[in-house]
PDB file of N, CA and C in Angstrom:
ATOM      1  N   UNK A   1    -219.529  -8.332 -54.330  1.00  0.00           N
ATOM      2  CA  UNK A   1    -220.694  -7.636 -53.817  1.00  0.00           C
ATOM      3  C   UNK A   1    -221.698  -7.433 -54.949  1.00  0.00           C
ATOM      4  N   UNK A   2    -222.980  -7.810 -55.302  1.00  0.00           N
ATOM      5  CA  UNK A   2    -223.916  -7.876 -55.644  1.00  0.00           C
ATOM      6  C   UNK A   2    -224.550  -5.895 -55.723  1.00  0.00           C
ATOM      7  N   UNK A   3    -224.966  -5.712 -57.012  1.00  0.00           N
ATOM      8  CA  UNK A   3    -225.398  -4.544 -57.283  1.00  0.00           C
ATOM      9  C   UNK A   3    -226.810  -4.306 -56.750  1.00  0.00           C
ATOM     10  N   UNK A   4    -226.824  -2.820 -55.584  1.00  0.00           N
ATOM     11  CA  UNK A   4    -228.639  -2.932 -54.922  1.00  0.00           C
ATOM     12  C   UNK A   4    -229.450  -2.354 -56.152  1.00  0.00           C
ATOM     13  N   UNK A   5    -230.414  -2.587 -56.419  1.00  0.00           N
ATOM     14  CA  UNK A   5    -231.481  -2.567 -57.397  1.00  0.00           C
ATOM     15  C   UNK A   5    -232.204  -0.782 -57.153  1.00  0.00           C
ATOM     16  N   UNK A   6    -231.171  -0.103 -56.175  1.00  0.00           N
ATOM     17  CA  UNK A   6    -231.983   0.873 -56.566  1.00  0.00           C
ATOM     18  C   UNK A   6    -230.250   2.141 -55.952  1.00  0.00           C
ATOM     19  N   UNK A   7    -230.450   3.426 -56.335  1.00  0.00           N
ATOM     20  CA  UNK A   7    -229.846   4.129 -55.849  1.00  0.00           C
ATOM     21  C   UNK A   7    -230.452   5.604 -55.217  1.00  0.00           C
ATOM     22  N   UNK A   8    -229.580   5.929 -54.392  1.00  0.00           N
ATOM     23  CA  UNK A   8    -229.869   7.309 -53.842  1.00  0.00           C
ATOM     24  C   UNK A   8    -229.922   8.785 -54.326  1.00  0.00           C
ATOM     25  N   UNK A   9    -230.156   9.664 -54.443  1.00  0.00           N
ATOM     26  CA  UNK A   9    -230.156  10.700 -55.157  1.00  0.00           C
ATOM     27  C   UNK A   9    -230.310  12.334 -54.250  1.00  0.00           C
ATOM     28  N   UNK A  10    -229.530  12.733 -53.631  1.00  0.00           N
ATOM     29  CA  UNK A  10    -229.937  14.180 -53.066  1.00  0.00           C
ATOM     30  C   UNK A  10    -230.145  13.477 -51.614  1.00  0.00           C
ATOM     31  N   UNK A  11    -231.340  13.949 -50.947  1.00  0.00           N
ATOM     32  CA  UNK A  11    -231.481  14.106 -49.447  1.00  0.00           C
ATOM     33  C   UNK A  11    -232.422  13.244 -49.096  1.00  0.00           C
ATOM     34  N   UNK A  12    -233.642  12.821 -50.172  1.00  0.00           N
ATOM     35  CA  UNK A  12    -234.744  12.078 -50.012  1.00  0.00           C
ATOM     36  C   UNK A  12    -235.350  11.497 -51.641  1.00  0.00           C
ATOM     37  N   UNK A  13    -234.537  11.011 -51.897  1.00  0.00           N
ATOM     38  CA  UNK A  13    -234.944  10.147 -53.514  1.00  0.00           C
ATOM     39  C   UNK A  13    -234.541   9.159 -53.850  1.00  0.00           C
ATOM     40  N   UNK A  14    -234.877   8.416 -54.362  1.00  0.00           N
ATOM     41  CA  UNK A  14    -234.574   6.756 -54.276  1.00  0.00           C
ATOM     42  C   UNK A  14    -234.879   6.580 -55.927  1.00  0.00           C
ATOM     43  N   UNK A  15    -234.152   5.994 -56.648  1.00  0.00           N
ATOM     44  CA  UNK A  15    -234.358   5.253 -58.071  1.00  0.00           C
ATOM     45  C   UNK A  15    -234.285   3.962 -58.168  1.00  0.00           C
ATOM     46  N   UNK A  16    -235.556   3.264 -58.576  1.00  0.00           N
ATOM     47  CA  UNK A  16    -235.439   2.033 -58.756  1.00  0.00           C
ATOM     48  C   UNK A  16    -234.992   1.815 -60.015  1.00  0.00           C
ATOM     49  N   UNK A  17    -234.203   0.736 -60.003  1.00  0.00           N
ATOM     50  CA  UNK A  17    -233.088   0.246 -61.332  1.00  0.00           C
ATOM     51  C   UNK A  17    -233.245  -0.965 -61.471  1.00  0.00           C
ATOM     52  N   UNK A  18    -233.656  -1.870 -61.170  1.00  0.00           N
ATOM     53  CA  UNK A  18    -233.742  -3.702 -61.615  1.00  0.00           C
ATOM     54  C   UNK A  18    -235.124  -4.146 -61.619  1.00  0.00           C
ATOM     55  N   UNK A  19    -235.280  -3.930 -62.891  1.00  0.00           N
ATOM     56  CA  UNK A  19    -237.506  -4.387 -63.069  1.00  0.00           C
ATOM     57  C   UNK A  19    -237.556  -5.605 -62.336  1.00  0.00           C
ATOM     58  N   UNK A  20    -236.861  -6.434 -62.023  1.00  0.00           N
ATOM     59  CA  UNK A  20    -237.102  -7.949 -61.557  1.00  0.00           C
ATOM     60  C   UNK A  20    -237.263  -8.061 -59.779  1.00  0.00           C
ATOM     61  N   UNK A  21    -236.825  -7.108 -59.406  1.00  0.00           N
ATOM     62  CA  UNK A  21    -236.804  -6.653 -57.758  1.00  0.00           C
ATOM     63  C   UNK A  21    -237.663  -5.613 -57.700  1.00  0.00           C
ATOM     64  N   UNK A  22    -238.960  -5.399 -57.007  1.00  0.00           N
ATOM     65  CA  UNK A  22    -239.613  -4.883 -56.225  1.00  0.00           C
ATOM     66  C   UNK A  22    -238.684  -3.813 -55.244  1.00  0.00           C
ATOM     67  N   UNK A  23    -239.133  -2.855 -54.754  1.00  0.00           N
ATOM     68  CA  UNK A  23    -238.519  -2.519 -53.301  1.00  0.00           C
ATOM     69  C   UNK A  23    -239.812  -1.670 -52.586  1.00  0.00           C
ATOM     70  N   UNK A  24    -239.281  -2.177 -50.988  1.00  0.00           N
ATOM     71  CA  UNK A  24    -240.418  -2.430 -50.217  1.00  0.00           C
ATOM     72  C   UNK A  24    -239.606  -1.175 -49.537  1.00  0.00           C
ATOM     73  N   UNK A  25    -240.669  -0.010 -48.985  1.00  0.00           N
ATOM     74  CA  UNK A  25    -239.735   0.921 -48.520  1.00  0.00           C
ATOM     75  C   UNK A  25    -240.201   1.466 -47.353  1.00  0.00           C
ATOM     76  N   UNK A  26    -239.084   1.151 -46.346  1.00  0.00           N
ATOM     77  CA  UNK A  26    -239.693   1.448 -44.915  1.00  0.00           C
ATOM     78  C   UNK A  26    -239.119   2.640 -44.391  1.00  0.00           C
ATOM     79  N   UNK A  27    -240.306   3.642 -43.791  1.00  0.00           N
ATOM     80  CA  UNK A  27    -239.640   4.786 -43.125  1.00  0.00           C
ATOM     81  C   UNK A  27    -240.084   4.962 -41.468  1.00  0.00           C
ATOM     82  N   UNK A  28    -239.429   4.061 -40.485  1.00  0.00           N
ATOM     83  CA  UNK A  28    -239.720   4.293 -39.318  1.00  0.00           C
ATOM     84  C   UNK A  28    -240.789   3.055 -39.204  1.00  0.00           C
ATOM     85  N   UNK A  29    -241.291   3.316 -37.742  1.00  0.00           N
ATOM     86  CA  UNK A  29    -241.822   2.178 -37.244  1.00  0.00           C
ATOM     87  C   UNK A  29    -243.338   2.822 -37.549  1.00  0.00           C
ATOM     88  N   UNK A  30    -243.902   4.483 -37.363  1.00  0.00           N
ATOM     89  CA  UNK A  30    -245.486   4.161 -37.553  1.00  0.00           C
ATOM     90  C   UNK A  30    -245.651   4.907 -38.747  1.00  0.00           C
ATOM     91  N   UNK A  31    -245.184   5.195 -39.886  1.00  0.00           N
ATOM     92  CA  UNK A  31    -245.339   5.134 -41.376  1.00  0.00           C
ATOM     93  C   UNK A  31    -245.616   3.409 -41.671  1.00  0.00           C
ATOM     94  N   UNK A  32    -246.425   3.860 -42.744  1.00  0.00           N
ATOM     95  CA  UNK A  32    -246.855   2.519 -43.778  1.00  0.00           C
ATOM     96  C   UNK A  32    -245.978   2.246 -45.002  1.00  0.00           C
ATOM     97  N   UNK A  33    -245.537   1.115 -44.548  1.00  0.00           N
ATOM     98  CA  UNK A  33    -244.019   0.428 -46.510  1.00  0.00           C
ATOM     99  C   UNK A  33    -245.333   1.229 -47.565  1.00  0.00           C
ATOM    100  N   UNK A  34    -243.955   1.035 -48.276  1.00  0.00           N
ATOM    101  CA  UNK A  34    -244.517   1.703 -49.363  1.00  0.00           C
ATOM    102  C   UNK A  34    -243.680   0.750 -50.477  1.00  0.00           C
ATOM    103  N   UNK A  35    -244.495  -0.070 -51.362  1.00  0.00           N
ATOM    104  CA  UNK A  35    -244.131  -1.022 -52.299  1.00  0.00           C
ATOM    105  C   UNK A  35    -243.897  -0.321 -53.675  1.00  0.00           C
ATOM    106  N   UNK A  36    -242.642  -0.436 -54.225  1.00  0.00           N
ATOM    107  CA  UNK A  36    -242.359   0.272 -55.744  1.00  0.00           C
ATOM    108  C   UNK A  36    -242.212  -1.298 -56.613  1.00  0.00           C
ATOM    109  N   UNK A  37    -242.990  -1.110 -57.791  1.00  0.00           N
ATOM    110  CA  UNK A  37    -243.037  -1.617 -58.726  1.00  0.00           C
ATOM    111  C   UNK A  37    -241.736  -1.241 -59.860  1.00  0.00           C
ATOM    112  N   UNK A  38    -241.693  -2.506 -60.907  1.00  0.00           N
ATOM    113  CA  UNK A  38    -241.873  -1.573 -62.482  1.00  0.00           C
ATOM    114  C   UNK A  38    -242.761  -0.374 -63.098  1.00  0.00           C
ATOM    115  N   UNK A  39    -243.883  -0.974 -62.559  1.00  0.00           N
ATOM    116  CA  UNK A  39    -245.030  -0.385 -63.217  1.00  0.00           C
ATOM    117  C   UNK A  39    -245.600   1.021 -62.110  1.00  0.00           C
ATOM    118  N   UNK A  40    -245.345   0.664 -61.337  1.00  0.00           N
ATOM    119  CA  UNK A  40    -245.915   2.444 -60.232  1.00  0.00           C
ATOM    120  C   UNK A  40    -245.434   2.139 -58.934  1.00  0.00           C
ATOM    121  N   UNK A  41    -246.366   2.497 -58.131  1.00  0.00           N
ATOM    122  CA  UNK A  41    -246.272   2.414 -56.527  1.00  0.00           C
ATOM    123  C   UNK A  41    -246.902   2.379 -55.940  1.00  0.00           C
ATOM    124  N   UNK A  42    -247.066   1.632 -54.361  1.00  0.00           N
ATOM    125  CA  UNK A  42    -248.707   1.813 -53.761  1.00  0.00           C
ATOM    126  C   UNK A  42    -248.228   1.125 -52.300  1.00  0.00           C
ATOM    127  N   UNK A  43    -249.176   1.844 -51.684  1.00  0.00           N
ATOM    128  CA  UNK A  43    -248.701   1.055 -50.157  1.00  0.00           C
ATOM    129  C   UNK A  43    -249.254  -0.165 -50.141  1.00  0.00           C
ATOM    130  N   UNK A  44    -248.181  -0.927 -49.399  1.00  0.00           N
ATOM    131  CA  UNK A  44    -248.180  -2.215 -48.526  1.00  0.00           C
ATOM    132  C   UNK A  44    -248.961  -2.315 -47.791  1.00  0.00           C
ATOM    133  N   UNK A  45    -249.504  -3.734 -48.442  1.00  0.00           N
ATOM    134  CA  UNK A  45    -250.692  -4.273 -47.375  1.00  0.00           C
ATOM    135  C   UNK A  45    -250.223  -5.383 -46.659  1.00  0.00           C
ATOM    136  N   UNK A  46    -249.263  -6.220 -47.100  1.00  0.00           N
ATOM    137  CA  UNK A  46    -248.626  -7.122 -46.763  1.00  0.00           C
ATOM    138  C   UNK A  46    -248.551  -7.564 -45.236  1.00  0.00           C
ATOM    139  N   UNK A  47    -247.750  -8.321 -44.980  1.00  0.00           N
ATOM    140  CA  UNK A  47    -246.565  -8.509 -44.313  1.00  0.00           C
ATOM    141  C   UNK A  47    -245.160  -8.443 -44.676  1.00  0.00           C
ATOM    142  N   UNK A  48    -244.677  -7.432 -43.420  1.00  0.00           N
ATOM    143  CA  UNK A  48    -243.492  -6.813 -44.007  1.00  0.00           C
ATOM    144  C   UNK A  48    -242.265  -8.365 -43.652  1.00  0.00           C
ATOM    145  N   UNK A  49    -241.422  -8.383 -44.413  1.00  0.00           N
ATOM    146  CA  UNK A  49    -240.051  -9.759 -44.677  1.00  0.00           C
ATOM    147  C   UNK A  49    -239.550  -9.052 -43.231  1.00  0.00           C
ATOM    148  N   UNK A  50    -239.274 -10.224 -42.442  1.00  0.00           N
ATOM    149  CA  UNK A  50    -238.389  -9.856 -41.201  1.00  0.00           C
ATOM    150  C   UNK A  50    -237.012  -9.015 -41.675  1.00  0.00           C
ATOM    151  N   UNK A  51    -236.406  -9.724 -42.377  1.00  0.00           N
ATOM    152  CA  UNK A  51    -235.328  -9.489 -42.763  1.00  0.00           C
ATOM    153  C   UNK A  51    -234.983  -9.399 -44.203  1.00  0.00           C
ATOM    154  N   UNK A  52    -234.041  -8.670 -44.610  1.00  0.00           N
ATOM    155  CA  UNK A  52    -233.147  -8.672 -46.371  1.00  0.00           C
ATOM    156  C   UNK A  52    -233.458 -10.245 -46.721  1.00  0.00           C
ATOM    157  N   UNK A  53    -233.013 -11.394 -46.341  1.00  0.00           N
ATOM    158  CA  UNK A  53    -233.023 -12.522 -46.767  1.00  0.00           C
ATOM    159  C   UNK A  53    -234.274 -12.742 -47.332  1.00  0.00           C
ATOM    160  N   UNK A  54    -235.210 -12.973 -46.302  1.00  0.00           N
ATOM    161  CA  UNK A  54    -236.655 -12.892 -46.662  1.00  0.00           C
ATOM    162  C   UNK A  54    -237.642 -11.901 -47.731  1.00  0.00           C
ATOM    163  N   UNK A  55    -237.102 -10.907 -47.525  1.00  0.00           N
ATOM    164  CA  UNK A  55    -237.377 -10.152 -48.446  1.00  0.00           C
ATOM    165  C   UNK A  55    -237.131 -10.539 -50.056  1.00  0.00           C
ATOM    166  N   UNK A  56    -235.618 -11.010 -50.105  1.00  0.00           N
ATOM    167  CA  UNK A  56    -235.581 -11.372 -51.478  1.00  0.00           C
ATOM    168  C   UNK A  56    -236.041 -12.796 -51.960  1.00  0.00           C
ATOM    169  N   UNK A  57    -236.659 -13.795 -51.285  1.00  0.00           N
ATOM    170  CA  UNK A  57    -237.333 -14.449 -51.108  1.00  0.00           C
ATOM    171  C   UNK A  57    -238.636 -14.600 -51.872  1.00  0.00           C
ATOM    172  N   UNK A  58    -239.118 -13.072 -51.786  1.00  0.00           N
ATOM    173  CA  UNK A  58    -240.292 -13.031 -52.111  1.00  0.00           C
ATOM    174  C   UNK A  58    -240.078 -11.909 -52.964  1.00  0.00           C
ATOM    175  N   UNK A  59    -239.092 -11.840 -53.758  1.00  0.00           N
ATOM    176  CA  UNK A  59    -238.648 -10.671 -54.994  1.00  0.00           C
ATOM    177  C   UNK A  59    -238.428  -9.822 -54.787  1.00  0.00           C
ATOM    178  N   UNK A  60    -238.043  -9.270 -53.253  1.00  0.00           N
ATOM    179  CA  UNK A  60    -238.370  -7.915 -53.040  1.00  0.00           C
ATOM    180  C   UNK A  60    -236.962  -7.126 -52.205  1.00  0.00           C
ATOM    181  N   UNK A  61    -236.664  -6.093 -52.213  1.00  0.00           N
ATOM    182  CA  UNK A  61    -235.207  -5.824 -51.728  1.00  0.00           C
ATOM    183  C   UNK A  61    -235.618  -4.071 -50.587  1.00  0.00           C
ATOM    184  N   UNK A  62    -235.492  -5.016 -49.452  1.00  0.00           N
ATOM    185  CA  UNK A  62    -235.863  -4.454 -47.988  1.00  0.00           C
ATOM    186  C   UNK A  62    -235.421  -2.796 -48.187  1.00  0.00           C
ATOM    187  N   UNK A  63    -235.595  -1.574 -48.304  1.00  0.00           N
ATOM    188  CA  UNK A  63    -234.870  -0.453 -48.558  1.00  0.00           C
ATOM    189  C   UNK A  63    -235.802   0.230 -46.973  1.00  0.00           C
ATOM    190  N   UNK A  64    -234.396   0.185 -46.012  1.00  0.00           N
ATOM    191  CA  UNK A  64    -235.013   1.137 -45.011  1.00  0.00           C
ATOM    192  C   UNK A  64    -234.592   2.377 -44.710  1.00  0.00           C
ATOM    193  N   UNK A  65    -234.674   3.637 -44.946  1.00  0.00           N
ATOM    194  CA  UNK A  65    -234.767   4.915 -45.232  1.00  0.00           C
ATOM    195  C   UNK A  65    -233.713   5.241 -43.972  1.00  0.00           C
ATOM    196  N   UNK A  66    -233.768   4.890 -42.900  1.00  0.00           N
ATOM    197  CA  UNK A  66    -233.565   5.430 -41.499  1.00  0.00           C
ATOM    198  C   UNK A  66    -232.283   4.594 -41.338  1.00  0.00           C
ATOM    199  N   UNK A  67    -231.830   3.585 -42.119  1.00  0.00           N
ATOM    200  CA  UNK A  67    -230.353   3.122 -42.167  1.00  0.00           C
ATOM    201  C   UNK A  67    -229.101   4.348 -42.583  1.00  0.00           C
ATOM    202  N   UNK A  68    -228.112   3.990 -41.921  1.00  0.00           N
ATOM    203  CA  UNK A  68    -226.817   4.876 -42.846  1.00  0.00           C
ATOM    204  C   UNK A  68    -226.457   4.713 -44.217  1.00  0.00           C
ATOM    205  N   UNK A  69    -226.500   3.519 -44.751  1.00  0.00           N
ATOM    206  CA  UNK A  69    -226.491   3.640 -45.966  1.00  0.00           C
ATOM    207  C   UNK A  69    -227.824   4.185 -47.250  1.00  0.00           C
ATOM    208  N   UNK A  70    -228.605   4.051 -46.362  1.00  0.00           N
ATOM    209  CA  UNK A  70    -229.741   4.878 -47.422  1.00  0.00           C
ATOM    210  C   UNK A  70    -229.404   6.528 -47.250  1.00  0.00           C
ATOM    211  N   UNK A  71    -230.166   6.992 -46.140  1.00  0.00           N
ATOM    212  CA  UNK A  71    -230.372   8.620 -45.895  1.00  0.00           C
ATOM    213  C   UNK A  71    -230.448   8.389 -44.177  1.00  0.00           C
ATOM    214  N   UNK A  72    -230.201   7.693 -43.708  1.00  0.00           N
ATOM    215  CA  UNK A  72    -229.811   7.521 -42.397  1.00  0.00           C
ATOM    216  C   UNK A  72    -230.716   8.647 -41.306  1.00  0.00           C
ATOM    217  N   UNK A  73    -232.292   9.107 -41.535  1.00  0.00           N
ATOM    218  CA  UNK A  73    -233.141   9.738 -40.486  1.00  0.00           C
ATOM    219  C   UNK A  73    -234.425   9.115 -41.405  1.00  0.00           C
ATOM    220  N   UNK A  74    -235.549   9.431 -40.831  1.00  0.00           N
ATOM    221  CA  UNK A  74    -237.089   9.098 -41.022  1.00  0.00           C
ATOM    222  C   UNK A  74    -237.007  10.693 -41.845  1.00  0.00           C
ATOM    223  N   UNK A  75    -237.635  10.319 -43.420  1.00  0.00           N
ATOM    224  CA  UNK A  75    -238.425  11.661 -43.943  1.00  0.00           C
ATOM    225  C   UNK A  75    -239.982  11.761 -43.891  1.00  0.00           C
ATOM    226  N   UNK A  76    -240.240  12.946 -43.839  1.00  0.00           N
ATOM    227  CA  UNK A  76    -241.695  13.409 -44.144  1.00  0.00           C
ATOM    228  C   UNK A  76    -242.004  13.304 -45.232  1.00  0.00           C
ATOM    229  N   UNK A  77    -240.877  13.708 -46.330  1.00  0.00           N
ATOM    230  CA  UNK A  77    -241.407  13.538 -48.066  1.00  0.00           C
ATOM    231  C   UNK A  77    -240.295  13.150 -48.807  1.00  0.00           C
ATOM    232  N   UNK A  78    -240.574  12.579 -49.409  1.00  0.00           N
ATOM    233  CA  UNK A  78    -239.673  11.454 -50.229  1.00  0.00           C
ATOM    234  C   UNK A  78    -240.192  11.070 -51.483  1.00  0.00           C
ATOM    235  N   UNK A  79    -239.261  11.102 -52.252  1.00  0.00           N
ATOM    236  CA  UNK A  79    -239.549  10.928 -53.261  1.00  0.00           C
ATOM    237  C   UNK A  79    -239.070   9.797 -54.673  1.00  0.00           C
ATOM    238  N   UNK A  80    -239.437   8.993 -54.940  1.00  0.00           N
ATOM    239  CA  UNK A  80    -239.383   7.519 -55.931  1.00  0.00           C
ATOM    240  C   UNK A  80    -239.663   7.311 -57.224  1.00  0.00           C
ATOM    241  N   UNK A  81    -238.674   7.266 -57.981  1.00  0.00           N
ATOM    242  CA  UNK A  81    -238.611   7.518 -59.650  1.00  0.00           C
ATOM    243  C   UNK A  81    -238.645   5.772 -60.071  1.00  0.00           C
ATOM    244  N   UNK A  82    -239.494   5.802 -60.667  1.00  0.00           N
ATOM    245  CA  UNK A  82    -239.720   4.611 -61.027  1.00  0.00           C
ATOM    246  C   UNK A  82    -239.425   4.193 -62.250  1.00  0.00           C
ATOM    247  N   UNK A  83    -239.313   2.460 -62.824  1.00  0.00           N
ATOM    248  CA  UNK A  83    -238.189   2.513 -63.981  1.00  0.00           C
ATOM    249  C   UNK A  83    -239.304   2.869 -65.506  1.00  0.00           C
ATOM    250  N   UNK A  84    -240.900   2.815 -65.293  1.00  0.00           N
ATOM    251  CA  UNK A  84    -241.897   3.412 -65.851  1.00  0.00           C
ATOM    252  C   UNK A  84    -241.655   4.924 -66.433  1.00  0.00           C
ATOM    253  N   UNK A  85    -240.743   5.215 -65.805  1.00  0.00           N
ATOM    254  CA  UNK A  85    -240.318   6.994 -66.057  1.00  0.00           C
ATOM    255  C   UNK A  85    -240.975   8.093 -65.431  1.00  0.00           C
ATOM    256  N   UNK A  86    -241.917   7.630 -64.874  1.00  0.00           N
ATOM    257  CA  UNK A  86    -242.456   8.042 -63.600  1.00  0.00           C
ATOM    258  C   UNK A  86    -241.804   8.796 -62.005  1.00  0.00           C
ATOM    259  N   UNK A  87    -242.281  10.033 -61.718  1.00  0.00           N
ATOM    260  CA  UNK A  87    -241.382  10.382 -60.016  1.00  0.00           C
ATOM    261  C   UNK A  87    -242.787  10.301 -59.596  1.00  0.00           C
ATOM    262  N   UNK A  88    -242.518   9.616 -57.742  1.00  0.00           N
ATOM    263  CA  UNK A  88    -243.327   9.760 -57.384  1.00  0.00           C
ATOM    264  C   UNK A  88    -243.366  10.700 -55.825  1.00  0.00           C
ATOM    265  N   UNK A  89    -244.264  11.533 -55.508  1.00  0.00           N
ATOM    266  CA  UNK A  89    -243.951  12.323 -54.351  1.00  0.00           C
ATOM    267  C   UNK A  89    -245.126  11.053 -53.123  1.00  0.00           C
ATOM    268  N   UNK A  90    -244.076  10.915 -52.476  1.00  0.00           N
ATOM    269  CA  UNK A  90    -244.799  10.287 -51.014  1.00  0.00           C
ATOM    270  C   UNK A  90    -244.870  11.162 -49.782  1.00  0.00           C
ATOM    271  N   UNK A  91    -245.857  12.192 -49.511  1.00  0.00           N
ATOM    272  CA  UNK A  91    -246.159  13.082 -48.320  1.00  0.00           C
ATOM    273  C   UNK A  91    -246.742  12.139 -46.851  1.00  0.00           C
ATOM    274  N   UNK A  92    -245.654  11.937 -45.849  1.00  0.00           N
ATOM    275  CA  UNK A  92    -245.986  11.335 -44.607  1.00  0.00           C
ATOM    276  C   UNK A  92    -246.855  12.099 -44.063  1.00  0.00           C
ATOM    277  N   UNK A  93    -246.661  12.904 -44.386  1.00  0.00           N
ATOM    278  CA  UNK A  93    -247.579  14.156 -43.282  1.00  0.00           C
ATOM    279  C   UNK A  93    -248.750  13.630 -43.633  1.00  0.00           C
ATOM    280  N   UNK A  94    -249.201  13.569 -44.360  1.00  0.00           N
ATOM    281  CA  UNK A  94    -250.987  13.255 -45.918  1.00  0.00           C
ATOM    282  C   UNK A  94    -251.006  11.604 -45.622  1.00  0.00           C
ATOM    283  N   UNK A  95    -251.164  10.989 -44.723  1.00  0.00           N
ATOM    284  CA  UNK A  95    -251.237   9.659 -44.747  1.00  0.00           C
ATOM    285  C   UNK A  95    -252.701   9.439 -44.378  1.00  0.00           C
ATOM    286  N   UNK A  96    -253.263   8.442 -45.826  1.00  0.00           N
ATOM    287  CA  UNK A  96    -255.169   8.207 -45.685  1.00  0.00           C
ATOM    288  C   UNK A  96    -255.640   9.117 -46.455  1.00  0.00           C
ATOM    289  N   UNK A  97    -254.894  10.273 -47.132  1.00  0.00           N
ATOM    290  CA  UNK A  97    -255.717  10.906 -47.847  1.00  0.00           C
ATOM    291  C   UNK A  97    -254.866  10.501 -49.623  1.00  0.00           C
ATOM    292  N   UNK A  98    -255.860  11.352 -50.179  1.00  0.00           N
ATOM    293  CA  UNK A  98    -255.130  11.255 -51.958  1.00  0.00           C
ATOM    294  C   UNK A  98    -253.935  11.985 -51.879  1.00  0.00           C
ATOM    295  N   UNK A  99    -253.218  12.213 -50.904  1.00  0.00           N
ATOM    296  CA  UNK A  99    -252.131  13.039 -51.264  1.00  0.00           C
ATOM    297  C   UNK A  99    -251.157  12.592 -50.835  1.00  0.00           C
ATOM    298  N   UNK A 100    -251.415  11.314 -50.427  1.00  0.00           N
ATOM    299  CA  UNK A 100    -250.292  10.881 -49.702  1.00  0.00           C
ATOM    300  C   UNK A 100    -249.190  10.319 -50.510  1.00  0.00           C
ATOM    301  N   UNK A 101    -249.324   9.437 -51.677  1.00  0.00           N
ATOM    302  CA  UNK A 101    -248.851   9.149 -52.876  1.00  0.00           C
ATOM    303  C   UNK A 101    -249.172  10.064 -54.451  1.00  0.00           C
ATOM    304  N   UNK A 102    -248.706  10.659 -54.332  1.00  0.00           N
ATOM    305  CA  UNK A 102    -249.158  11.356 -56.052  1.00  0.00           C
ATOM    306  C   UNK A 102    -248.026  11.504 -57.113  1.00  0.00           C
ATOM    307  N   UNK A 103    -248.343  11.312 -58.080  1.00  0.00           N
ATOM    308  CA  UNK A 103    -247.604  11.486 -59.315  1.00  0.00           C
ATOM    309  C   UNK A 103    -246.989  12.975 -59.359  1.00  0.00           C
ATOM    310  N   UNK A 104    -245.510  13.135 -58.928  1.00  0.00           N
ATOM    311  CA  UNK A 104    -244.274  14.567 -59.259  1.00  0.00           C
ATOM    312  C   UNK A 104    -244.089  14.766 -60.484  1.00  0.00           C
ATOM    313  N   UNK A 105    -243.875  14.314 -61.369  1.00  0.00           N
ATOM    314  CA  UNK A 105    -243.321  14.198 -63.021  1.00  0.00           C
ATOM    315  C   UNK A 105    -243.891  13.178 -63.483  1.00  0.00           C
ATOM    316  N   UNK A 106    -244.447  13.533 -64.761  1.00  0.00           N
ATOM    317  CA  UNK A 106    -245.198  12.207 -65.256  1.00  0.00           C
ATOM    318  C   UNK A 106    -243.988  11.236 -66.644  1.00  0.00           C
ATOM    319  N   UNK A 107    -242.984  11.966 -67.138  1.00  0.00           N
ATOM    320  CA  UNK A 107    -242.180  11.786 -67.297  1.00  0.00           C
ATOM    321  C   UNK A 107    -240.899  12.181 -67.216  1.00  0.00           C
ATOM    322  N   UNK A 108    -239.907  10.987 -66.410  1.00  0.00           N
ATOM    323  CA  UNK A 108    -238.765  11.970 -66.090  1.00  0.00           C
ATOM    324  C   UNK A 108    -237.728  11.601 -67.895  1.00  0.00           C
ATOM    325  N   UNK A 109    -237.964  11.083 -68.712  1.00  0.00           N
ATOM    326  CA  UNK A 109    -237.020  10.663 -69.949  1.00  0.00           C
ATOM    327  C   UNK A 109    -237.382  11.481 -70.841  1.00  0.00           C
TER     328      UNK A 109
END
């Protein structure tokens, strides 16, 4: 079994761990992915990979929130530590405004 490029943390936190994989992060069907870098984070404009296969295809490793192995429900706020050293707070509620993505800790190291 192949190591996932990112792990879980608490109730709603996600750590990305493999600079070479992207993760594309889906919460529910009318939230917008939300693409984590090395370098930061920013929503998806894309087209989302049908599937895991496809996804890694295009560098990227499918993380859907609302699975059992992630956190298994849709969150409102969630939060993504990036390998930059960076946390980032993602507020669903705040979607279209500046608050929807903002910088939690500017360094977590």
């Amino acid at each position: 079994m192949t190591e996932k490029p990112f792990i879980t943390s608490g109730r709603n936190t996600i750590i990305h761990k493999i600079r070479k994989l992207d993760l594309l992060v889906i919460n529910g069907d009318e939230h917008p992915p939300i693409l984590v870098t090395y370098k930061g984070i920013k929503q998806y404009e894309g087209k989302v990979p049908e599937n895991k296969r496809d996804a890694k295809m295009m560098d990227m490793e499918l993380v859907d929130v609302t699975t059992s192995d992630v956190f298994g429900d849709e969150k409102t706020l969630l939060f993504v530590q990036t390998l930059n050293g960076k946390e980032y707070k993602i507020d669903y509620s705040k979607i279209g405004t500046s608050m929807f993505i903002k910088i939690h800790q500017d360094s977590i190291f």
